[in-house]
Structure formats: structure tokens, C-alpha cells
C-alpha atoms as a PDB file:
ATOM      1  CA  UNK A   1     -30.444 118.370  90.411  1.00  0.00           C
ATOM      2  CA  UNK A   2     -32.790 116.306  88.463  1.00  0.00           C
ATOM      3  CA  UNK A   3     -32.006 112.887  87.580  1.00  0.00           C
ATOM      4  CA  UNK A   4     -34.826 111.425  85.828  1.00  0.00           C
ATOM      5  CA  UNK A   5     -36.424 112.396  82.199  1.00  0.00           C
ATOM      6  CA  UNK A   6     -40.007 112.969  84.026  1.00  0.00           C
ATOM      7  CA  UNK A   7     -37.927 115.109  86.485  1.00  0.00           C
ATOM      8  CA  UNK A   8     -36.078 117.091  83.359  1.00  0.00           C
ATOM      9  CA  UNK A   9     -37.501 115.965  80.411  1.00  0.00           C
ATOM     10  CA  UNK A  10     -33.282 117.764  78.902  1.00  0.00           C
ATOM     11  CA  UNK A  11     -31.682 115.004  81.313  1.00  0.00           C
ATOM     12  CA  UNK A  12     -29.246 112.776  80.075  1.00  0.00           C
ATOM     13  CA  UNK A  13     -29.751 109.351  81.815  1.00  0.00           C
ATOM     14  CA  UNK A  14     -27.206 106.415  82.483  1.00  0.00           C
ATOM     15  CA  UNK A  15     -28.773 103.081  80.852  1.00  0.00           C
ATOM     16  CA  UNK A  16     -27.228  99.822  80.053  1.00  0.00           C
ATOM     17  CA  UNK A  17     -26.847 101.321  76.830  1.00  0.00           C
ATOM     18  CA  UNK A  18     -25.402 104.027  77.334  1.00  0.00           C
ATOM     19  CA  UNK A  19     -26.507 107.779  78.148  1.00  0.00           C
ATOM     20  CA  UNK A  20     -29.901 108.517  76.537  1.00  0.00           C
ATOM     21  CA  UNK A  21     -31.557 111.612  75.006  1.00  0.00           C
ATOM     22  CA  UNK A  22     -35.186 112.686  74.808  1.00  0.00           C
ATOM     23  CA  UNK A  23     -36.364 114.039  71.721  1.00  0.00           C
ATOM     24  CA  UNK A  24     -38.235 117.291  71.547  1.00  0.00           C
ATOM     25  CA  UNK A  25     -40.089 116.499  68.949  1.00  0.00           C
ATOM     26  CA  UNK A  26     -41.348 112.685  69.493  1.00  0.00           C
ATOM     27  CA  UNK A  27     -40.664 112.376  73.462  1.00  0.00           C
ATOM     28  CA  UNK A  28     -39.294 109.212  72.737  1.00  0.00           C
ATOM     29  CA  UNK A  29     -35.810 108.317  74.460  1.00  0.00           C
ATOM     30  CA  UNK A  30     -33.011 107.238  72.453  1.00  0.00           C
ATOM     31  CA  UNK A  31     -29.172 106.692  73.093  1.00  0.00           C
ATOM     32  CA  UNK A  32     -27.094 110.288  73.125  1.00  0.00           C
ATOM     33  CA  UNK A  33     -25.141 109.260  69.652  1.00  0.00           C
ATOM     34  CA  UNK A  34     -24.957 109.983  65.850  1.00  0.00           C
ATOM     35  CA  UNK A  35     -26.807 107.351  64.945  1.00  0.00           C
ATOM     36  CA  UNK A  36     -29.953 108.713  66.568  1.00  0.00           C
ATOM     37  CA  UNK A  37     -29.718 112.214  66.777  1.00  0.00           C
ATOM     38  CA  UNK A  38     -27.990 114.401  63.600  1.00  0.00           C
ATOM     39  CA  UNK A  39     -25.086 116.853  64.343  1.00  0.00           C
ATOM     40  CA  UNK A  40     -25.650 120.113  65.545  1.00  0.00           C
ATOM     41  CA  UNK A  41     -23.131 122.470  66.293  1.00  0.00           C
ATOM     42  CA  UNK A  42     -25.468 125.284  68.175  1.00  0.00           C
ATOM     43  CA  UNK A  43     -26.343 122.798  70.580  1.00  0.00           C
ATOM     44  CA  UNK A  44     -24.458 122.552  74.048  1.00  0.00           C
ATOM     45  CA  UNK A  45     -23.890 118.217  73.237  1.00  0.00           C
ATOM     46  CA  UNK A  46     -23.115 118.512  69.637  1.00  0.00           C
ATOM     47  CA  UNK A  47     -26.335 117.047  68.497  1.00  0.00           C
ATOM     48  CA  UNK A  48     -29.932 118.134  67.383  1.00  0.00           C
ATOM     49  CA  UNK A  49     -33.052 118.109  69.851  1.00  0.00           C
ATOM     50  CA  UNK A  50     -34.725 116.082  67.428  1.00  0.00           C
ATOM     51  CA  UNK A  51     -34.419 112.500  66.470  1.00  0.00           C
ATOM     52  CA  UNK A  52     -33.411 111.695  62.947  1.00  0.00           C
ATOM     53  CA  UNK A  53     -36.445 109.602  62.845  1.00  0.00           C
ATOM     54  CA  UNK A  54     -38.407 112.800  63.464  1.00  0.00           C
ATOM     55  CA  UNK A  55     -36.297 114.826  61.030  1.00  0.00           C
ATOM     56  CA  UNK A  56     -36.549 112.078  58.031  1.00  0.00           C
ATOM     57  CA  UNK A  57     -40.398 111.966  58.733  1.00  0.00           C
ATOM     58  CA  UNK A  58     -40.769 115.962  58.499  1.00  0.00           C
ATOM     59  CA  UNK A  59     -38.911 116.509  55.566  1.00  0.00           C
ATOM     60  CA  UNK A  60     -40.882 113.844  53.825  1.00  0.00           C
ATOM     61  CA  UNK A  61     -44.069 115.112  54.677  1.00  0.00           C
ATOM     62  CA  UNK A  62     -43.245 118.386  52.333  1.00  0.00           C
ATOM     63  CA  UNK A  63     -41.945 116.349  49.751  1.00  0.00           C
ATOM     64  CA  UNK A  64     -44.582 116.468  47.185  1.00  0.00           C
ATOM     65  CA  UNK A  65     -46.408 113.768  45.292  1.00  0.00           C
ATOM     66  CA  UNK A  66     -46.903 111.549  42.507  1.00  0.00           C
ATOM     67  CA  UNK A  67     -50.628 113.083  41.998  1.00  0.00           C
ATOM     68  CA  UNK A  68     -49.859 116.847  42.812  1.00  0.00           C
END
């Protein structure tokens, strides 16, 4: 079994922080939590295979603007 994210880039890893997540979107490894990654009930963990930093920055860049 893998046990690095270059190994399985869907690991969990152990840190001093706690266990972290890659996001799908970003690549960017964050800690496995709510704080970082929004709810998701169709996922195996409970949360979404994107970071909410990802998610906030997508749905703003449909939001439309000031000009048109």
C-alpha cells in the first residue's frame, strides 16, 4: 500500500498536524477537516475532493460583473 501523496496522490498522510488531504483541483495538501475541505456526503471521508479555497474561487469566477 502506498504511503506517500506522490505514491497515491488519494493518500491520507500522518503530519504534525494532523492527517492531510490533497485536493483534486489545486494539488495542494491541506489538513483532512471542515475547515479546509466542505462536506460531502457521496464521498467515502465525508468531505469534498476539492478545497474550499478552490470552490470559493470557482464560484466567483461565474459571478458576473460590475461592467457586464
Amino acid at each position: 500500500m502506498a504511503n506517500t501523496m506522490t505514491e497515491n496522490p488519494r493518500a491520507r498522510v500522518p503530519s504534525e498536524i494532523g492527517e492531510l488531504k490533497r485536493c483534486m483541483s489545486c494539488g495542494e495538501c491541506w489538513p483532512a477537516d471542515p475547515e479546509f475541505f466542505a462536506p460531502a456526503k457521496a464521498c467515502a471521508d465525508g468531505l469534498s475532493r476539492r478545497c474550499l479555497a478552490c470552490v470559493s474561487e470557482r464560484v466567483w469566477a461565474f459571478m458576473p460583473t460590475a461592467g457586464g
